[in-house]
PDB file of N, CA and C in Angstrom:
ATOM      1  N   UNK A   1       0.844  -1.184   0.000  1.00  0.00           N
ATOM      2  CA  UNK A   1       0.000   0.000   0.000  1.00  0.00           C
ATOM      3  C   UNK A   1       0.886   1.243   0.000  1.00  0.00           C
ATOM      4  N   UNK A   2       0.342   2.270  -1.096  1.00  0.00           N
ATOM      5  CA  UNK A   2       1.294   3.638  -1.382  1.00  0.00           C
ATOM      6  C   UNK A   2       0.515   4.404   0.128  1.00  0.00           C
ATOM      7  N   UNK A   3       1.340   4.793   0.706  1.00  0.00           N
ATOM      8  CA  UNK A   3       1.616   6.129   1.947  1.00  0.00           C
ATOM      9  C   UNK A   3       1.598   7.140   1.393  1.00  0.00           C
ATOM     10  N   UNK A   4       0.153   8.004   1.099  1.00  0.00           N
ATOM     11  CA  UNK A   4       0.352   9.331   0.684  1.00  0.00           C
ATOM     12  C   UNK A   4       0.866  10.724   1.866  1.00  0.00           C
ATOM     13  N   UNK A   5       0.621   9.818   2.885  1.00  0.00           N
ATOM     14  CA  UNK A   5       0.985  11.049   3.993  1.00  0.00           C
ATOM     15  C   UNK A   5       0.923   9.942   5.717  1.00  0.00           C
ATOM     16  N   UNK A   6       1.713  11.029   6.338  1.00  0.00           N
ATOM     17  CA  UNK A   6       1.609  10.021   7.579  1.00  0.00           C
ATOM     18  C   UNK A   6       0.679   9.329   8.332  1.00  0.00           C
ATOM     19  N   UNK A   7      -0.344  10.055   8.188  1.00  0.00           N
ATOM     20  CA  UNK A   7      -1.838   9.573   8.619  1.00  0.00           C
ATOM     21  C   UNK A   7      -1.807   7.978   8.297  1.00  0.00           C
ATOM     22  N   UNK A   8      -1.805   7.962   6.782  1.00  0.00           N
ATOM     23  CA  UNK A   8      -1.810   6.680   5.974  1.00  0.00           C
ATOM     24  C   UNK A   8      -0.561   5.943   6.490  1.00  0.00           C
ATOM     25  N   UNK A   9       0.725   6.405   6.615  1.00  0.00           N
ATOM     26  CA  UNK A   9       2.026   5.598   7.325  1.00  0.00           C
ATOM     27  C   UNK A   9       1.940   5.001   8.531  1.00  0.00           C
ATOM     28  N   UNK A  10       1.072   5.684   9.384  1.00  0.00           N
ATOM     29  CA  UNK A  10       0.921   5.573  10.973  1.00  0.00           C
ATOM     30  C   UNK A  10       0.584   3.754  11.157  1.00  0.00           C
ATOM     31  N   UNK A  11      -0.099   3.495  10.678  1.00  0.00           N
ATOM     32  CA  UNK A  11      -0.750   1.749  10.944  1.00  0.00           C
ATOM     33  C   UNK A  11       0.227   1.305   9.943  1.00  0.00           C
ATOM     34  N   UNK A  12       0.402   1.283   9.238  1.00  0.00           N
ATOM     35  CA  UNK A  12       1.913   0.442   8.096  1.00  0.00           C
ATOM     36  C   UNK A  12       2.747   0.710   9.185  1.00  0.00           C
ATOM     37  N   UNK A  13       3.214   1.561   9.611  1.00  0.00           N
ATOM     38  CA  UNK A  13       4.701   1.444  10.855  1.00  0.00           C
ATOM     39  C   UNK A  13       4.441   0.573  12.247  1.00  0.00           C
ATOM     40  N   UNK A  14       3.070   0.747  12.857  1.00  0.00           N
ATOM     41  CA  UNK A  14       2.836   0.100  14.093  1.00  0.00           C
ATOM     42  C   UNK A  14       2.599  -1.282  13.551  1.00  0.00           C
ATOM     43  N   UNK A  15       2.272  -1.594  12.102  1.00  0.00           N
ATOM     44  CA  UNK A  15       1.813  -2.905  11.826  1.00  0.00           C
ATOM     45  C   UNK A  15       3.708  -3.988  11.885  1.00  0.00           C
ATOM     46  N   UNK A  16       4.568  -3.006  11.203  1.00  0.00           N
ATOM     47  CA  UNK A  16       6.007  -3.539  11.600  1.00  0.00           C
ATOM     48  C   UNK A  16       6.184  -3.336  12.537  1.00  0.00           C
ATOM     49  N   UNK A  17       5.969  -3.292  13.956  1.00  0.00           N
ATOM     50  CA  UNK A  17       6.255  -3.017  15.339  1.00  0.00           C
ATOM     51  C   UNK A  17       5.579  -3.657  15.456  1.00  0.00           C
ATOM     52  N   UNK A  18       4.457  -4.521  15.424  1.00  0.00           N
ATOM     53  CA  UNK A  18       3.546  -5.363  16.740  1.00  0.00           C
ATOM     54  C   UNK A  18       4.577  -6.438  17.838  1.00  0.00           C
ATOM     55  N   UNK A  19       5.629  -6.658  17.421  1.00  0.00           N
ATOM     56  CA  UNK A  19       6.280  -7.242  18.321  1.00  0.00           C
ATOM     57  C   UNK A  19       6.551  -6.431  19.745  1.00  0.00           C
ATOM     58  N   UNK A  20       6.109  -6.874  20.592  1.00  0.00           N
ATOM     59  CA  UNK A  20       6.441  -5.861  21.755  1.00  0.00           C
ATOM     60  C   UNK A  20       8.427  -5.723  22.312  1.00  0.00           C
ATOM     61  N   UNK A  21       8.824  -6.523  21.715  1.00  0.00           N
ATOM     62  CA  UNK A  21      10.119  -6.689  22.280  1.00  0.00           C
ATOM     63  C   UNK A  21      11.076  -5.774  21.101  1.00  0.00           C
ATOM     64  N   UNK A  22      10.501  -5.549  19.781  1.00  0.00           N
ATOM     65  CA  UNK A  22      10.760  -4.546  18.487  1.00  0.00           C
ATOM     66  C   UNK A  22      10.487  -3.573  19.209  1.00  0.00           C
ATOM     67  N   UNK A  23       8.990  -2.905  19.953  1.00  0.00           N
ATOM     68  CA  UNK A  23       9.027  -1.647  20.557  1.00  0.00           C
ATOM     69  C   UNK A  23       9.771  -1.451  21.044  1.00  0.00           C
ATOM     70  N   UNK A  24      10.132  -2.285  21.914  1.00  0.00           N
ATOM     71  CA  UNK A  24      11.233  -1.852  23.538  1.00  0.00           C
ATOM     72  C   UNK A  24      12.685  -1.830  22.868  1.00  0.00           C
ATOM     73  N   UNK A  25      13.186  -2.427  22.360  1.00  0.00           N
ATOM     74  CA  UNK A  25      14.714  -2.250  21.587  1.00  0.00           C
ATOM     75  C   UNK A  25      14.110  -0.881  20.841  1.00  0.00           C
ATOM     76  N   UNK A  26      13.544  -0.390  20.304  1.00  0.00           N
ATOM     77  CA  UNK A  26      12.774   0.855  19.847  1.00  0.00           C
ATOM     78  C   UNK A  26      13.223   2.396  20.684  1.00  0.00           C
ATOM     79  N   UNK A  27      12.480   2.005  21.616  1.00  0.00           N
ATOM     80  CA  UNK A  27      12.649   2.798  23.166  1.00  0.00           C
ATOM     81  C   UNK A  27      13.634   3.234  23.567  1.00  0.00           C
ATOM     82  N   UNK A  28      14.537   2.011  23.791  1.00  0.00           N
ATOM     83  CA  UNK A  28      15.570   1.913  23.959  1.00  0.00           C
ATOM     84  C   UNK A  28      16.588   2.477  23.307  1.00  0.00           C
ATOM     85  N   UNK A  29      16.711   2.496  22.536  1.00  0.00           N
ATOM     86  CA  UNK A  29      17.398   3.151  21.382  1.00  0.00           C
ATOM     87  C   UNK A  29      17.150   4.773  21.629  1.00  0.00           C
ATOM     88  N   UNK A  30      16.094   4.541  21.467  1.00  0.00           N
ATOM     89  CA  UNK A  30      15.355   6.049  20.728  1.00  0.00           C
ATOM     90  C   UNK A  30      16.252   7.325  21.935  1.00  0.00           C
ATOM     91  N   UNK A  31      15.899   6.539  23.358  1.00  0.00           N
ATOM     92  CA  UNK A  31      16.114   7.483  24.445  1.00  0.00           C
ATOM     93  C   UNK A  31      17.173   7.331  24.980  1.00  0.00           C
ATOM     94  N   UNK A  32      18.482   6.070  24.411  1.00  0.00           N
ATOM     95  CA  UNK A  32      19.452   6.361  24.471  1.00  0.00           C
ATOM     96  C   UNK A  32      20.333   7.250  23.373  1.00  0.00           C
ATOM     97  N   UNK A  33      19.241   7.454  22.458  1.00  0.00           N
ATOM     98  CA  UNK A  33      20.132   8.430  21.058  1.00  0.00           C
ATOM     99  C   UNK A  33      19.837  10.340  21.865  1.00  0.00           C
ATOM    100  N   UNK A  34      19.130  10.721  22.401  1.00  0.00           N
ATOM    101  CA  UNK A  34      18.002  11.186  22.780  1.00  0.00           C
ATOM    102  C   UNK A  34      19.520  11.841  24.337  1.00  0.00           C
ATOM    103  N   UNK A  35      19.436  10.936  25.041  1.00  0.00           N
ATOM    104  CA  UNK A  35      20.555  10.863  26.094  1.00  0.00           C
ATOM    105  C   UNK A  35      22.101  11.325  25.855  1.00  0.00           C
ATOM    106  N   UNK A  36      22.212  10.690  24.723  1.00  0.00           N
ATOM    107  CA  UNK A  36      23.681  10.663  24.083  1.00  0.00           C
ATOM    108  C   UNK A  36      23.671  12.228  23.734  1.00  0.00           C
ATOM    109  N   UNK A  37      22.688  12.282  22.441  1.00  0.00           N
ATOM    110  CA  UNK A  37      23.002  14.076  21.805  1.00  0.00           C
ATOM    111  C   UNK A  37      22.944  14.573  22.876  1.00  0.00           C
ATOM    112  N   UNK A  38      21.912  15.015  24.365  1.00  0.00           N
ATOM    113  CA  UNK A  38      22.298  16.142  25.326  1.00  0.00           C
ATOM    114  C   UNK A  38      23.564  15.674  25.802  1.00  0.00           C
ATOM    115  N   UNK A  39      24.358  14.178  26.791  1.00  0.00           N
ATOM    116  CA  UNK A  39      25.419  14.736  26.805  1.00  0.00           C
ATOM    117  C   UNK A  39      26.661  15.569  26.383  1.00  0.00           C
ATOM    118  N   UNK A  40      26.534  14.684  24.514  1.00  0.00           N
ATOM    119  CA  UNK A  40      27.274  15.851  23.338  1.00  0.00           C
ATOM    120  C   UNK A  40      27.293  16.746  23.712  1.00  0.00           C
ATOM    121  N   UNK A  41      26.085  17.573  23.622  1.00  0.00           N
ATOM    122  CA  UNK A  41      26.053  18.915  24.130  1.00  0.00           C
ATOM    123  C   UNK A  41      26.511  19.553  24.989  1.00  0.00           C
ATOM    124  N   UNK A  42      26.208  18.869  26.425  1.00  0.00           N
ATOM    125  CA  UNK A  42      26.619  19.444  27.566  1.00  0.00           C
ATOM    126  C   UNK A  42      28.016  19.131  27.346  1.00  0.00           C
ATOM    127  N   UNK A  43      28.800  18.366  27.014  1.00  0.00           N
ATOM    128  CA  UNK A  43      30.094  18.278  27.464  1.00  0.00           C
ATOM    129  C   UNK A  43      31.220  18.846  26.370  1.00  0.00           C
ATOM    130  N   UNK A  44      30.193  19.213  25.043  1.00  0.00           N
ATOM    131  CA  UNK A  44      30.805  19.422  23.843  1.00  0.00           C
ATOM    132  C   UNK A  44      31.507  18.289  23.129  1.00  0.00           C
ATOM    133  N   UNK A  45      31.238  17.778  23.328  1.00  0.00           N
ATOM    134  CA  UNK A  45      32.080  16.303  22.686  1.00  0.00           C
ATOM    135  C   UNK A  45      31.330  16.132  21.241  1.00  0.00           C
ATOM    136  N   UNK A  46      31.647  16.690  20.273  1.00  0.00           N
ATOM    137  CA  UNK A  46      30.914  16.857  19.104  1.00  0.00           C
ATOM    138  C   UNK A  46      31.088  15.418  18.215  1.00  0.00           C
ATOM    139  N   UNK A  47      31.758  14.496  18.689  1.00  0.00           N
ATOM    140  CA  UNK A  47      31.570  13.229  17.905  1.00  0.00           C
ATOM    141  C   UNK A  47      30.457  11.828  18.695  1.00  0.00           C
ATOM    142  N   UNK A  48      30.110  12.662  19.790  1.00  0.00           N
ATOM    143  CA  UNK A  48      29.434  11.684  20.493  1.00  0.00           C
ATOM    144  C   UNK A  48      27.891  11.947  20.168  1.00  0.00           C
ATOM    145  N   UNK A  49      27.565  13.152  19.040  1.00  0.00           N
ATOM    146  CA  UNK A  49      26.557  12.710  18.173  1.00  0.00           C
ATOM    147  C   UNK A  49      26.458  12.050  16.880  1.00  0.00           C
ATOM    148  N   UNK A  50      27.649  11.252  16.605  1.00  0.00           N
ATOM    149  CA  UNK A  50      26.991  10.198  15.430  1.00  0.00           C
ATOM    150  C   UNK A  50      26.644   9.176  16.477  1.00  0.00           C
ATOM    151  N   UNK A  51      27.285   8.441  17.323  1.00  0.00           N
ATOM    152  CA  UNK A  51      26.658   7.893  18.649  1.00  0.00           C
ATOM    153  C   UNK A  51      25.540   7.810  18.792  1.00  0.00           C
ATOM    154  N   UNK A  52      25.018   9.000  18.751  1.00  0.00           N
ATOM    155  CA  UNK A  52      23.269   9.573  18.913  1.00  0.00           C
ATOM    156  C   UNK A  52      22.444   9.339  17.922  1.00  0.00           C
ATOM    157  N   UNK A  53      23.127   8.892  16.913  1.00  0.00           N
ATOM    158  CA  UNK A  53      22.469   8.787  15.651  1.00  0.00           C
ATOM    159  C   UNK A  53      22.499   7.205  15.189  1.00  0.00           C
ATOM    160  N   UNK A  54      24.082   6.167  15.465  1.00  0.00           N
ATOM    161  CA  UNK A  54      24.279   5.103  15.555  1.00  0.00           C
ATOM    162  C   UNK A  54      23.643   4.050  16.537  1.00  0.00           C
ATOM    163  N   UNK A  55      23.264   4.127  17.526  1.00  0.00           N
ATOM    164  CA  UNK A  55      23.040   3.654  18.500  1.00  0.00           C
ATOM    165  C   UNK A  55      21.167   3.112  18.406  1.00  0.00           C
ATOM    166  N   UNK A  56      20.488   4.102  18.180  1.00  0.00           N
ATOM    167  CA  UNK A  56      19.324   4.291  18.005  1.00  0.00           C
ATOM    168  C   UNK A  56      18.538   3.364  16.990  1.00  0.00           C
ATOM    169  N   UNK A  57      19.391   3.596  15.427  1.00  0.00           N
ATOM    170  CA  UNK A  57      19.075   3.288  14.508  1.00  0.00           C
ATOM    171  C   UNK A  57      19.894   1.485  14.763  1.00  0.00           C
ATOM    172  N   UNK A  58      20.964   1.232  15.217  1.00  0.00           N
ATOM    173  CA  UNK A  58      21.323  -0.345  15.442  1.00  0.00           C
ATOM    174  C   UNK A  58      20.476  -0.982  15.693  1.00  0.00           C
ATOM    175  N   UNK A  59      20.144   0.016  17.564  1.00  0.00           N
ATOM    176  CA  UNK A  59      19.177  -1.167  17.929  1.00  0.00           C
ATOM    177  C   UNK A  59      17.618  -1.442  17.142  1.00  0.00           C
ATOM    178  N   UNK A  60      16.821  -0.703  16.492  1.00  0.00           N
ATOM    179  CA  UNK A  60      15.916  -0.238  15.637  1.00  0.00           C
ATOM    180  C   UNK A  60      15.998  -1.751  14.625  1.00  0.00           C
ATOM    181  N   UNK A  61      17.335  -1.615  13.780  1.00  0.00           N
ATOM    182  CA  UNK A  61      17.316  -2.329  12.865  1.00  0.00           C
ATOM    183  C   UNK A  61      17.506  -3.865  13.417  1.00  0.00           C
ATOM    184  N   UNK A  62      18.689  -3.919  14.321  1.00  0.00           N
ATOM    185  CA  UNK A  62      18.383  -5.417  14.480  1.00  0.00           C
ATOM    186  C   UNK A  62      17.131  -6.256  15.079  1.00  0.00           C
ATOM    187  N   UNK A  63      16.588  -5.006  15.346  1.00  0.00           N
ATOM    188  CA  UNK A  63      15.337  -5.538  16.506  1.00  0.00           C
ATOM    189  C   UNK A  63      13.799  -6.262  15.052  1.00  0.00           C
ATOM    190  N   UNK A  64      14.379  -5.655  13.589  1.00  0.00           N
ATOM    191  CA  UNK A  64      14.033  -5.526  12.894  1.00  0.00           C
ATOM    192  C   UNK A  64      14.167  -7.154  12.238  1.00  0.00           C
ATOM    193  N   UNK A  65      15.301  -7.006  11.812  1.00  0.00           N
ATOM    194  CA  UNK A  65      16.113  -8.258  11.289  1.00  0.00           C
ATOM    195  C   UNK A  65      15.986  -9.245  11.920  1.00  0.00           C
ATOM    196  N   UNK A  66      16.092  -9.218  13.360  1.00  0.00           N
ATOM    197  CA  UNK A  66      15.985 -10.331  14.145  1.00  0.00           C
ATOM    198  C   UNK A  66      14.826 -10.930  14.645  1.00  0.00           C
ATOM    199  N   UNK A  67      14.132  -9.809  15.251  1.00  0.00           N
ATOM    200  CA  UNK A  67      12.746  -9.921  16.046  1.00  0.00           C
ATOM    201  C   UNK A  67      11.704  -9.876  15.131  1.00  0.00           C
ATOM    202  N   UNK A  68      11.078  -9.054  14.199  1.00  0.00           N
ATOM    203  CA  UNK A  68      10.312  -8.802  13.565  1.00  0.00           C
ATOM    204  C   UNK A  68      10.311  -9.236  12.430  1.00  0.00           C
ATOM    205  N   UNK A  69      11.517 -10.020  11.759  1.00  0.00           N
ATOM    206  CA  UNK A  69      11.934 -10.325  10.853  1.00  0.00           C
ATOM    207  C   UNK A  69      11.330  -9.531   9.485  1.00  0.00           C
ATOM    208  N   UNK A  70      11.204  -8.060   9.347  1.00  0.00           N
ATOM    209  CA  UNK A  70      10.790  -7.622   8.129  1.00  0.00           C
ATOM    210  C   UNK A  70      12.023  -6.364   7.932  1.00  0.00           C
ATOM    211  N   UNK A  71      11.879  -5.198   6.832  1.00  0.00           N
ATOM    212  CA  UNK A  71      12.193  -4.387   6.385  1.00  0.00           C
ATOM    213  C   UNK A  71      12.097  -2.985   7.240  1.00  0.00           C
ATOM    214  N   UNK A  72      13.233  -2.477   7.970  1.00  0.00           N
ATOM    215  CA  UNK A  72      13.061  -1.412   8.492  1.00  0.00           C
ATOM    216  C   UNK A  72      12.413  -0.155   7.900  1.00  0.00           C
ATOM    217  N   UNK A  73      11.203   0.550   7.927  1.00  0.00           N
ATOM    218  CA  UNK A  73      10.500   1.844   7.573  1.00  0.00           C
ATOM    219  C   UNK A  73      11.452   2.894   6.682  1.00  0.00           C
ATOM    220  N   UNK A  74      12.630   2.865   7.607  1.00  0.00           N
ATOM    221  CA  UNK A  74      14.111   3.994   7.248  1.00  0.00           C
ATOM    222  C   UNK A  74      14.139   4.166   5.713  1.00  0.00           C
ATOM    223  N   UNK A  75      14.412   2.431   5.258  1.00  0.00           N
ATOM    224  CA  UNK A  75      14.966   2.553   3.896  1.00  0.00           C
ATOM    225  C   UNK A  75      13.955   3.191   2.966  1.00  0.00           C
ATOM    226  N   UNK A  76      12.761   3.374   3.130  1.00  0.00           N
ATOM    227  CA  UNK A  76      11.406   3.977   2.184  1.00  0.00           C
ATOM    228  C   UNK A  76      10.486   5.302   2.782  1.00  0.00           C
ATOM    229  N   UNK A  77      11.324   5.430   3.553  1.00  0.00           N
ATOM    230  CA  UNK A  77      10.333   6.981   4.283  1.00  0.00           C
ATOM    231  C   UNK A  77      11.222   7.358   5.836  1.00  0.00           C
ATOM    232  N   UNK A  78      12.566   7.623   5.559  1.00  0.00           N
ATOM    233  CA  UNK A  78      13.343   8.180   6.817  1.00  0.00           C
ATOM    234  C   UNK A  78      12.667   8.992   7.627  1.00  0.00           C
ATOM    235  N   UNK A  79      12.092   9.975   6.781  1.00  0.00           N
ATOM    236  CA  UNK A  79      11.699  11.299   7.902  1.00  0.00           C
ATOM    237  C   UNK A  79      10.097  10.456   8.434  1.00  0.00           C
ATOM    238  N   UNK A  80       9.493  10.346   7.429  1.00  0.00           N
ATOM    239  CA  UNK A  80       8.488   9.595   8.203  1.00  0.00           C
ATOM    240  C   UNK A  80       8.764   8.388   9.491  1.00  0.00           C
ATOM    241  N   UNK A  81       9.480   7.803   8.864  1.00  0.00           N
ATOM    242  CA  UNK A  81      10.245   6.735  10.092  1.00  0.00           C
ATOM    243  C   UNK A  81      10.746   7.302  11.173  1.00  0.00           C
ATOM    244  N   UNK A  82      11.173   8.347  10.758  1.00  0.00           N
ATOM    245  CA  UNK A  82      12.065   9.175  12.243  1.00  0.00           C
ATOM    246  C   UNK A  82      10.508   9.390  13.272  1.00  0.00           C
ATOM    247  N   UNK A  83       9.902  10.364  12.770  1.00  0.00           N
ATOM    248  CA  UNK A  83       8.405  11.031  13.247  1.00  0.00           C
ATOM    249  C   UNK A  83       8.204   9.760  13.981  1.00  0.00           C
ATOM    250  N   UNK A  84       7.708   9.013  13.367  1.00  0.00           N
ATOM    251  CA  UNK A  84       6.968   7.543  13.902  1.00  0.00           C
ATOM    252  C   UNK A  84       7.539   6.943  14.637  1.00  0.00           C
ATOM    253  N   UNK A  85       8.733   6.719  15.271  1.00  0.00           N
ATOM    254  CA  UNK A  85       9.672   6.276  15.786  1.00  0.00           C
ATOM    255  C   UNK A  85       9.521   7.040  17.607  1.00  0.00           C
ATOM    256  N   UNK A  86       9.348   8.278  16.799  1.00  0.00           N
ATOM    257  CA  UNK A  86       9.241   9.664  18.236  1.00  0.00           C
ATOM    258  C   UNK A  86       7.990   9.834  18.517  1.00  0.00           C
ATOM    259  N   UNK A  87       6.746   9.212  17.814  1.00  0.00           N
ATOM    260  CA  UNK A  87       5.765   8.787  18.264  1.00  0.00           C
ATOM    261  C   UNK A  87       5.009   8.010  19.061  1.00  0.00           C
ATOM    262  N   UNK A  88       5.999   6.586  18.744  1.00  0.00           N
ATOM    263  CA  UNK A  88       5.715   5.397  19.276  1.00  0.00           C
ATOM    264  C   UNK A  88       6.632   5.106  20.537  1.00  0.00           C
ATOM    265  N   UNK A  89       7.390   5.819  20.769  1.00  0.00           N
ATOM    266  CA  UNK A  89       8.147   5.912  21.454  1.00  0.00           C
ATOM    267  C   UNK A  89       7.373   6.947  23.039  1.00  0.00           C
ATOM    268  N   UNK A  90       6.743   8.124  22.497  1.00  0.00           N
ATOM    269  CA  UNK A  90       5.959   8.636  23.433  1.00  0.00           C
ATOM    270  C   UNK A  90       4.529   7.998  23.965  1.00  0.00           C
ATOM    271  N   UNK A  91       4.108   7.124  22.939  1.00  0.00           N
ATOM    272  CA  UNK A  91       2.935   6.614  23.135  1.00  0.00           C
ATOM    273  C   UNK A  91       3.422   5.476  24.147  1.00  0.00           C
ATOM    274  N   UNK A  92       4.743   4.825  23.922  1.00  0.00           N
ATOM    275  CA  UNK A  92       5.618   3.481  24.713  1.00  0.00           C
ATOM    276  C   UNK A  92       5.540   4.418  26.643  1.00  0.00           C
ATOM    277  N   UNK A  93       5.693   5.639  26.747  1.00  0.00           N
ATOM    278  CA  UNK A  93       6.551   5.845  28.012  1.00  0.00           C
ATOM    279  C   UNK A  93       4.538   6.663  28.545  1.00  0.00           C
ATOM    280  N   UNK A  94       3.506   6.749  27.765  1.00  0.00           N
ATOM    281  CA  UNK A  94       1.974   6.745  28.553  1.00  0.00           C
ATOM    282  C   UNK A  94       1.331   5.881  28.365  1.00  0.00           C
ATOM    283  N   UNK A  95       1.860   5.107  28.248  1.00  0.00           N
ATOM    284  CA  UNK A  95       1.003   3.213  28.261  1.00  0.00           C
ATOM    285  C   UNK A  95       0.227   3.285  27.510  1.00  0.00           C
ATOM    286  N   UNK A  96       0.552   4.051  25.840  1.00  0.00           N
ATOM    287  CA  UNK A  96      -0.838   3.812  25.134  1.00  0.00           C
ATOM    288  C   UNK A  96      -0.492   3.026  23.764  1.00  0.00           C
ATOM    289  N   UNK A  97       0.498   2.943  23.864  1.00  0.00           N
ATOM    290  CA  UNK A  97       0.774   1.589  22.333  1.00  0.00           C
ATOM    291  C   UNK A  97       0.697   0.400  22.353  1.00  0.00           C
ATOM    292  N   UNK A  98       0.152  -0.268  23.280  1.00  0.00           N
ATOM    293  CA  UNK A  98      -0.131  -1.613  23.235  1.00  0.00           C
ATOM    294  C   UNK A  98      -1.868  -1.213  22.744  1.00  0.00           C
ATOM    295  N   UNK A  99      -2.452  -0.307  23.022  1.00  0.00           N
ATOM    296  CA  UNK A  99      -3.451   0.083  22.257  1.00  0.00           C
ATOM    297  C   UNK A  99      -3.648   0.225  20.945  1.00  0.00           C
ATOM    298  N   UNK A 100      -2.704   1.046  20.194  1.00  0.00           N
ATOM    299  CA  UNK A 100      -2.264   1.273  19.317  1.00  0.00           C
ATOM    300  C   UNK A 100      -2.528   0.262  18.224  1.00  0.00           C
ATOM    301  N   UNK A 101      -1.296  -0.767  18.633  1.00  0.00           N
ATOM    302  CA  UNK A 101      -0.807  -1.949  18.233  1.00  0.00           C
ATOM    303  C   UNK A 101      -2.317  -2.506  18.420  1.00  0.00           C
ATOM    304  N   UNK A 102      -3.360  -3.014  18.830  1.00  0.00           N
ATOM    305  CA  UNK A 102      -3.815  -3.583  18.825  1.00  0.00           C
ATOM    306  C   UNK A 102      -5.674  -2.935  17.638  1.00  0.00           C
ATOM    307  N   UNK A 103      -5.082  -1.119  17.726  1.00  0.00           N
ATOM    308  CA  UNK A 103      -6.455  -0.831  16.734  1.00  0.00           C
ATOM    309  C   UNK A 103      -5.913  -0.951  15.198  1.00  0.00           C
ATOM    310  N   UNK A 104      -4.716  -1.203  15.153  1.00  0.00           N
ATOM    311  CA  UNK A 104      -3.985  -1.285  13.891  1.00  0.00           C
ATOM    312  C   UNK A 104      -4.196  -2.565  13.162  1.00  0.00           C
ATOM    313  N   UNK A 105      -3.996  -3.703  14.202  1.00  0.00           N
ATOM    314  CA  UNK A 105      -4.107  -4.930  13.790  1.00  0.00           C
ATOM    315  C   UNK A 105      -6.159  -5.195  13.458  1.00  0.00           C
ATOM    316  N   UNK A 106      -6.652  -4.271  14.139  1.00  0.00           N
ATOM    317  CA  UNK A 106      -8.050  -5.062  13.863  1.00  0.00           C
ATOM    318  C   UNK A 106      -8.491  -3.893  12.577  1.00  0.00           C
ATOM    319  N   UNK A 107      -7.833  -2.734  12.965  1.00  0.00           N
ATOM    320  CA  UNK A 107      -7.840  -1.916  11.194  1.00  0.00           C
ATOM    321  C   UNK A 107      -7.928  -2.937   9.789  1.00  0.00           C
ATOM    322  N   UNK A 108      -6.377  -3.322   9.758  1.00  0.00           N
ATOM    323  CA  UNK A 108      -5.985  -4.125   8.828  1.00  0.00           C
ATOM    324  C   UNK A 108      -6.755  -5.450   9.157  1.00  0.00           C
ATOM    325  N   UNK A 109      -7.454  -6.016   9.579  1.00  0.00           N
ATOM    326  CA  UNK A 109      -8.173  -7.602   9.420  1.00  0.00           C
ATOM    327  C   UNK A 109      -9.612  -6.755   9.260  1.00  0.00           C
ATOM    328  N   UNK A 110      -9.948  -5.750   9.267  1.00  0.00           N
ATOM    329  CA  UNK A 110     -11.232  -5.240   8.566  1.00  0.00           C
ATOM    330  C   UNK A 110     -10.636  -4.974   7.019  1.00  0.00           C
ATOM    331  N   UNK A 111      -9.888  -4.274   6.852  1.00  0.00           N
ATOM    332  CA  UNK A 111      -9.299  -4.005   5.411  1.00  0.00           C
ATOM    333  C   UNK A 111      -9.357  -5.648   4.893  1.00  0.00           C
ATOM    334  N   UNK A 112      -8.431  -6.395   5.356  1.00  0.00           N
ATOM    335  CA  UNK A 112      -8.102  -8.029   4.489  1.00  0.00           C
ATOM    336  C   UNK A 112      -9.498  -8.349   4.447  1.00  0.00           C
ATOM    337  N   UNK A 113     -10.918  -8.378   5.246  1.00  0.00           N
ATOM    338  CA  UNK A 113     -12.024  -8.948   4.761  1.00  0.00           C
ATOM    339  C   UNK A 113     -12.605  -8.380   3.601  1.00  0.00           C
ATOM    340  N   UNK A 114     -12.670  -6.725   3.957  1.00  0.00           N
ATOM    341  CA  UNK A 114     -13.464  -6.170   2.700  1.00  0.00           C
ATOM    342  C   UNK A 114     -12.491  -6.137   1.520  1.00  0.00           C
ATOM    343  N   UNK A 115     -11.746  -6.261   1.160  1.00  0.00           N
ATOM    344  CA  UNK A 115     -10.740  -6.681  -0.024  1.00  0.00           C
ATOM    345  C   UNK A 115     -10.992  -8.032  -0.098  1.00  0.00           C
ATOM    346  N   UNK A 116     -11.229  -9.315   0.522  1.00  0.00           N
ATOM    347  CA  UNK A 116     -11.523 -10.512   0.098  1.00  0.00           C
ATOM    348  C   UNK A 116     -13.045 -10.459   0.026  1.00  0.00           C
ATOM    349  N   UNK A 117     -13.725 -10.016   0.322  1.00  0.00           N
ATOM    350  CA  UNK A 117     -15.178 -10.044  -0.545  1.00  0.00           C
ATOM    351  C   UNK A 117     -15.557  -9.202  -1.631  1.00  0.00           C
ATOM    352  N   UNK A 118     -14.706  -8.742  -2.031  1.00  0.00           N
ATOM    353  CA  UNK A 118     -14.651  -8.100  -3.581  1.00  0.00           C
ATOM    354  C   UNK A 118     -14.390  -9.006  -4.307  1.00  0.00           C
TER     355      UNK A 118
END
């Protein structure tokens, strides 16, 4: 399915995340990349933001490769992937993406019926 805008991206990205252990390496990442750039900052250490940028996206991808076994978002919509990433990530730390994850999945099994009765 073509993603004309994030609205439309939002359930395609949580639908590659339903693994809960993909979120949390997610999280993880996200708010150790997140951690890393302010120390950069504070301490000036100006190489300890590719760090901030490496770290994030590792754990992201292997959690990808390994856990979820599909195609990380990055390679077909970065900035969208980034957004969604800092989304799901805020929705991860007010207990509302296991929600999420779960109106996404019954989204898409309403979509797969009315496409199989056509």
């Amino acid at each position: 399915m073509a993603q004309g805008s994030f609205a439309e991206f939002w359930p395609v990205y949580v639908h590659a995340h339903s693994d809960a252990k993909t979120r949390l390496m997610h999280c993880v990442g996200t708010l150790a990349g997140w951690t890393i750039l302010a120390a950069a900052i504070a301490s000036r250490i100006w190489w300890w933001i590719v760090l901030a940028l490496v770290v994030p996206y590792a754990l992201a991808w292997i959690s990808h490769f390994f856990i979820e076994h599909n195609r990380p978002a990055t390679f077909e919509h970065p900035l969208w992937s980034w957004w969604a990433d800092q989304k799901m990530v805020a929705m991860m730390l007010m207990g509302k993406m296991g929600d999420e994850v779960s109106k996404a999945a019954s989204e898409e099994a309403k979509q797969r019926s009315t496409e199989a009765m056509r």
